[in-house]
C-alpha atoms as a PDB file:
ATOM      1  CA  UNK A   1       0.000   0.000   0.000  1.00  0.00           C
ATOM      2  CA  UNK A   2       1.519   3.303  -0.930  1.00  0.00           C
ATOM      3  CA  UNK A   3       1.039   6.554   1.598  1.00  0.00           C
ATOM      4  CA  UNK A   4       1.009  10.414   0.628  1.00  0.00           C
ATOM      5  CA  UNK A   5       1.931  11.828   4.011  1.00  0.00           C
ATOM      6  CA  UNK A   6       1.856  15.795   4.133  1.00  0.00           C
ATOM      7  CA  UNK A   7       4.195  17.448   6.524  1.00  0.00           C
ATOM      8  CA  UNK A   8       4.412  21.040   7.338  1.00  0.00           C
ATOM      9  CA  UNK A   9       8.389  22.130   7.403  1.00  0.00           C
ATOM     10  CA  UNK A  10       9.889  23.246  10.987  1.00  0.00           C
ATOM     11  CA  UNK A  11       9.355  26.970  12.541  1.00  0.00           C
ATOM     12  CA  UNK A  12      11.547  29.726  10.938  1.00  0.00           C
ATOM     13  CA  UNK A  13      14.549  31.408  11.926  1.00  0.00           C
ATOM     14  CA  UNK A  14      13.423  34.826  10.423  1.00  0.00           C
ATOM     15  CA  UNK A  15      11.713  36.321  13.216  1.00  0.00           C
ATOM     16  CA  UNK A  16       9.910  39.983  13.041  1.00  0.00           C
ATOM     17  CA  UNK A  17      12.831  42.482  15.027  1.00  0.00           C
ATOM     18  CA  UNK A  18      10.727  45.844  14.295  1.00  0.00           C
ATOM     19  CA  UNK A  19       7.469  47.057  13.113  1.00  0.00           C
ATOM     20  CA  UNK A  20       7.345  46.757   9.261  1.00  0.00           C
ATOM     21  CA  UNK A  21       5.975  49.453   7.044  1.00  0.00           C
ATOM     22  CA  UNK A  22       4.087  48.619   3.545  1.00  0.00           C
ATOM     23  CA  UNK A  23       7.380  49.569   1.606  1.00  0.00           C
ATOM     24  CA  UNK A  24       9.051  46.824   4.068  1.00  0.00           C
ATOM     25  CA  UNK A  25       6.322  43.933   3.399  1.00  0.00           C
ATOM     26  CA  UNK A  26       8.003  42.670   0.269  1.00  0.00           C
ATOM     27  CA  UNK A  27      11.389  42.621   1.770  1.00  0.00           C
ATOM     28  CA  UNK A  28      10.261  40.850   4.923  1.00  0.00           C
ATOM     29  CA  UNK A  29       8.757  37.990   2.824  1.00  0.00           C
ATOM     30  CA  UNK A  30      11.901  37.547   0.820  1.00  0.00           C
ATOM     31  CA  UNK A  31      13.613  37.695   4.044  1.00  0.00           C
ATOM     32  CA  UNK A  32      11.382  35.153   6.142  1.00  0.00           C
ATOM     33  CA  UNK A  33      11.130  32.441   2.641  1.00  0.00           C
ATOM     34  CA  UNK A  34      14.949  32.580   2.333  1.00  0.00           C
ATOM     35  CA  UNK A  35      15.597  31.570   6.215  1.00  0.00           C
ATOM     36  CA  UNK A  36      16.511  28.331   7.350  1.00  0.00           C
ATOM     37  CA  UNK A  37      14.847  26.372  10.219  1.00  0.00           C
ATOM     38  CA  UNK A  38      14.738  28.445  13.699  1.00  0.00           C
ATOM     39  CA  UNK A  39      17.482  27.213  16.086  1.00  0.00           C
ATOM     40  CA  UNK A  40      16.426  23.663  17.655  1.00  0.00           C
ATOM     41  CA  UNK A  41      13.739  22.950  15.194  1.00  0.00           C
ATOM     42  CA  UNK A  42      13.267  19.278  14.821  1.00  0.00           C
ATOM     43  CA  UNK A  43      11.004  16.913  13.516  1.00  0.00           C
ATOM     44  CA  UNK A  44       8.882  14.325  16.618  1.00  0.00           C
ATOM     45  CA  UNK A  45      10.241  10.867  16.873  1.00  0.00           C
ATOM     46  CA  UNK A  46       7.744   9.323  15.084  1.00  0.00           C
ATOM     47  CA  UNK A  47       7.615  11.270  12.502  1.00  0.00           C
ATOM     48  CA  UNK A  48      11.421  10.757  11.475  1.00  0.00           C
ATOM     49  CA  UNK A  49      10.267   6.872  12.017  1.00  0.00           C
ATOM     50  CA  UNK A  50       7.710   7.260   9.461  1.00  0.00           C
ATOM     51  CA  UNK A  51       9.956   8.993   7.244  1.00  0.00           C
ATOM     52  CA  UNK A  52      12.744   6.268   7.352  1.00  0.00           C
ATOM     53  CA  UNK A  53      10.444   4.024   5.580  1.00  0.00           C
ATOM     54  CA  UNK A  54       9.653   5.756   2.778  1.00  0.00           C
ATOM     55  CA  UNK A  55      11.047   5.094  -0.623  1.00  0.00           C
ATOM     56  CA  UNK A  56      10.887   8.988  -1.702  1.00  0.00           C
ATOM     57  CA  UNK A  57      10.712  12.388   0.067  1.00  0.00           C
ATOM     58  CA  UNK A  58       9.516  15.144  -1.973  1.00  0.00           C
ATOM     59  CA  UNK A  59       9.532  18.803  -0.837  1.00  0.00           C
ATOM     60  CA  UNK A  60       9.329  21.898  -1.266  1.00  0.00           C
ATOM     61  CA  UNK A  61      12.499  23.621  -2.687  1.00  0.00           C
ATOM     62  CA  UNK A  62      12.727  26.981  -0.282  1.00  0.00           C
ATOM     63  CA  UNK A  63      15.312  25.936   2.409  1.00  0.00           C
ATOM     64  CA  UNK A  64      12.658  25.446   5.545  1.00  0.00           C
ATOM     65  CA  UNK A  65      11.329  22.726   3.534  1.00  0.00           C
ATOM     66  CA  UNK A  66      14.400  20.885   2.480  1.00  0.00           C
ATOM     67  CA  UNK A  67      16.007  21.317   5.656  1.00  0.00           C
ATOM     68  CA  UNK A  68      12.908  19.631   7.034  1.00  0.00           C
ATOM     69  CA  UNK A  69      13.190  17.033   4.530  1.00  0.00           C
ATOM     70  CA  UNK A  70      17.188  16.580   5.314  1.00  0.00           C
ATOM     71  CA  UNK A  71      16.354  16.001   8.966  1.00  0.00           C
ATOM     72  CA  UNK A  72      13.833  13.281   8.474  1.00  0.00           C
ATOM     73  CA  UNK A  73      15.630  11.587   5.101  1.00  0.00           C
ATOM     74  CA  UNK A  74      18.957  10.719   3.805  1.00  0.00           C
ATOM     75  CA  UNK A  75      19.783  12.469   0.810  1.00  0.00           C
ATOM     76  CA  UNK A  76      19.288  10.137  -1.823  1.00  0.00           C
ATOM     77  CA  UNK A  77      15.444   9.239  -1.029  1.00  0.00           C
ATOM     78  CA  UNK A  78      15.094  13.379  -1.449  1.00  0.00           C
ATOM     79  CA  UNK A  79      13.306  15.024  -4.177  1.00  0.00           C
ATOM     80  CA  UNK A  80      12.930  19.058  -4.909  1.00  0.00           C
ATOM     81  CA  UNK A  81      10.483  20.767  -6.744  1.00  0.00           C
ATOM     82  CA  UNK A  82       9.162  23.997  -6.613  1.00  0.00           C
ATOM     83  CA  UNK A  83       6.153  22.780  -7.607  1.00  0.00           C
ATOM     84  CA  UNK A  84       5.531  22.686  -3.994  1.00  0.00           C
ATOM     85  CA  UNK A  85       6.320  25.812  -2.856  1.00  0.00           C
ATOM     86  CA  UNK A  86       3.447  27.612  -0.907  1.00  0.00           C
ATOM     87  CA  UNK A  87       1.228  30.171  -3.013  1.00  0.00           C
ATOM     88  CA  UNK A  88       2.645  33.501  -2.976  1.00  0.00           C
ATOM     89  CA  UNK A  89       1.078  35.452  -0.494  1.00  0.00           C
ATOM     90  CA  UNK A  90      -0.188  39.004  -2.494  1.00  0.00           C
ATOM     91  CA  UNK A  91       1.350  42.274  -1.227  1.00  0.00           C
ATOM     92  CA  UNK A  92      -1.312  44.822  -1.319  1.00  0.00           C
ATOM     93  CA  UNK A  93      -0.937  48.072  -2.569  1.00  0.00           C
ATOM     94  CA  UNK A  94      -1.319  51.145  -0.152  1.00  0.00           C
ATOM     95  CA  UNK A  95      -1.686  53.349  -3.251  1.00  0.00           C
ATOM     96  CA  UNK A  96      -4.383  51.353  -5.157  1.00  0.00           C
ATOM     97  CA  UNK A  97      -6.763  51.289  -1.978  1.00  0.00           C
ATOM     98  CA  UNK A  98      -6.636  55.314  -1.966  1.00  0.00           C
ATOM     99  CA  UNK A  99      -7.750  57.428   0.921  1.00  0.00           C
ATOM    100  CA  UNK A 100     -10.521  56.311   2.845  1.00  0.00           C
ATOM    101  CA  UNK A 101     -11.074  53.075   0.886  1.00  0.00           C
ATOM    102  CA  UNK A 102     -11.417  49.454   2.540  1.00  0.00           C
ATOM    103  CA  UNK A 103      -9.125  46.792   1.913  1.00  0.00           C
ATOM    104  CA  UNK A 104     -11.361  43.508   0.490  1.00  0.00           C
END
């Protein structure tokens, strides 16, 4: 019997230091996807159990995700594809809302 098992990759090490403007937003995202896994992140026992019996790992190929993936798997079982990368979360902008207006 083949299992799909979905895992969500470890906390991140990019953590907010100040208030961000809206001219900041974009630069904090690129900041926070390019970090690696926050200091002590690690997968649960069983989970890395679970892991060490599958025949592939696929992930995501922004660095939380494949450090995830190098913590539960050896390398050669490993698979990247940004195929699996989360959906782009949309910046809104300040200027196309104009004065007064409501953001949807």
């Amino acid at each position: 019997m083949r299992r799909i098992i979905l895992v969500r990759h470890g906390r991140s090490s990019h953590l907010p230091s100040a208030w961000v403007d809206a001219a900041g937003v974009d630069a904090w995202l690129r900041a926070y996807d390019a970090a690696g896994l926050a200091v002590g992140e690690t997968p649960p026992g069983s989970l890395r159990e679970v892991a060490s019996r599958a025949g592939l790992v696929v992930t995501s190929d922004m660095p939380r995700a494949v450090e995830t993936a190098a913590l539960l798997a050896a390398r050669p079982t490993i698979r990247e594809s940004s195929l699996l990368r989360e959906a782009p979360l949309p910046v809104p902008s300040i200027r196309r809302l104009g004065a007064g207006a409501r953001a949807p």
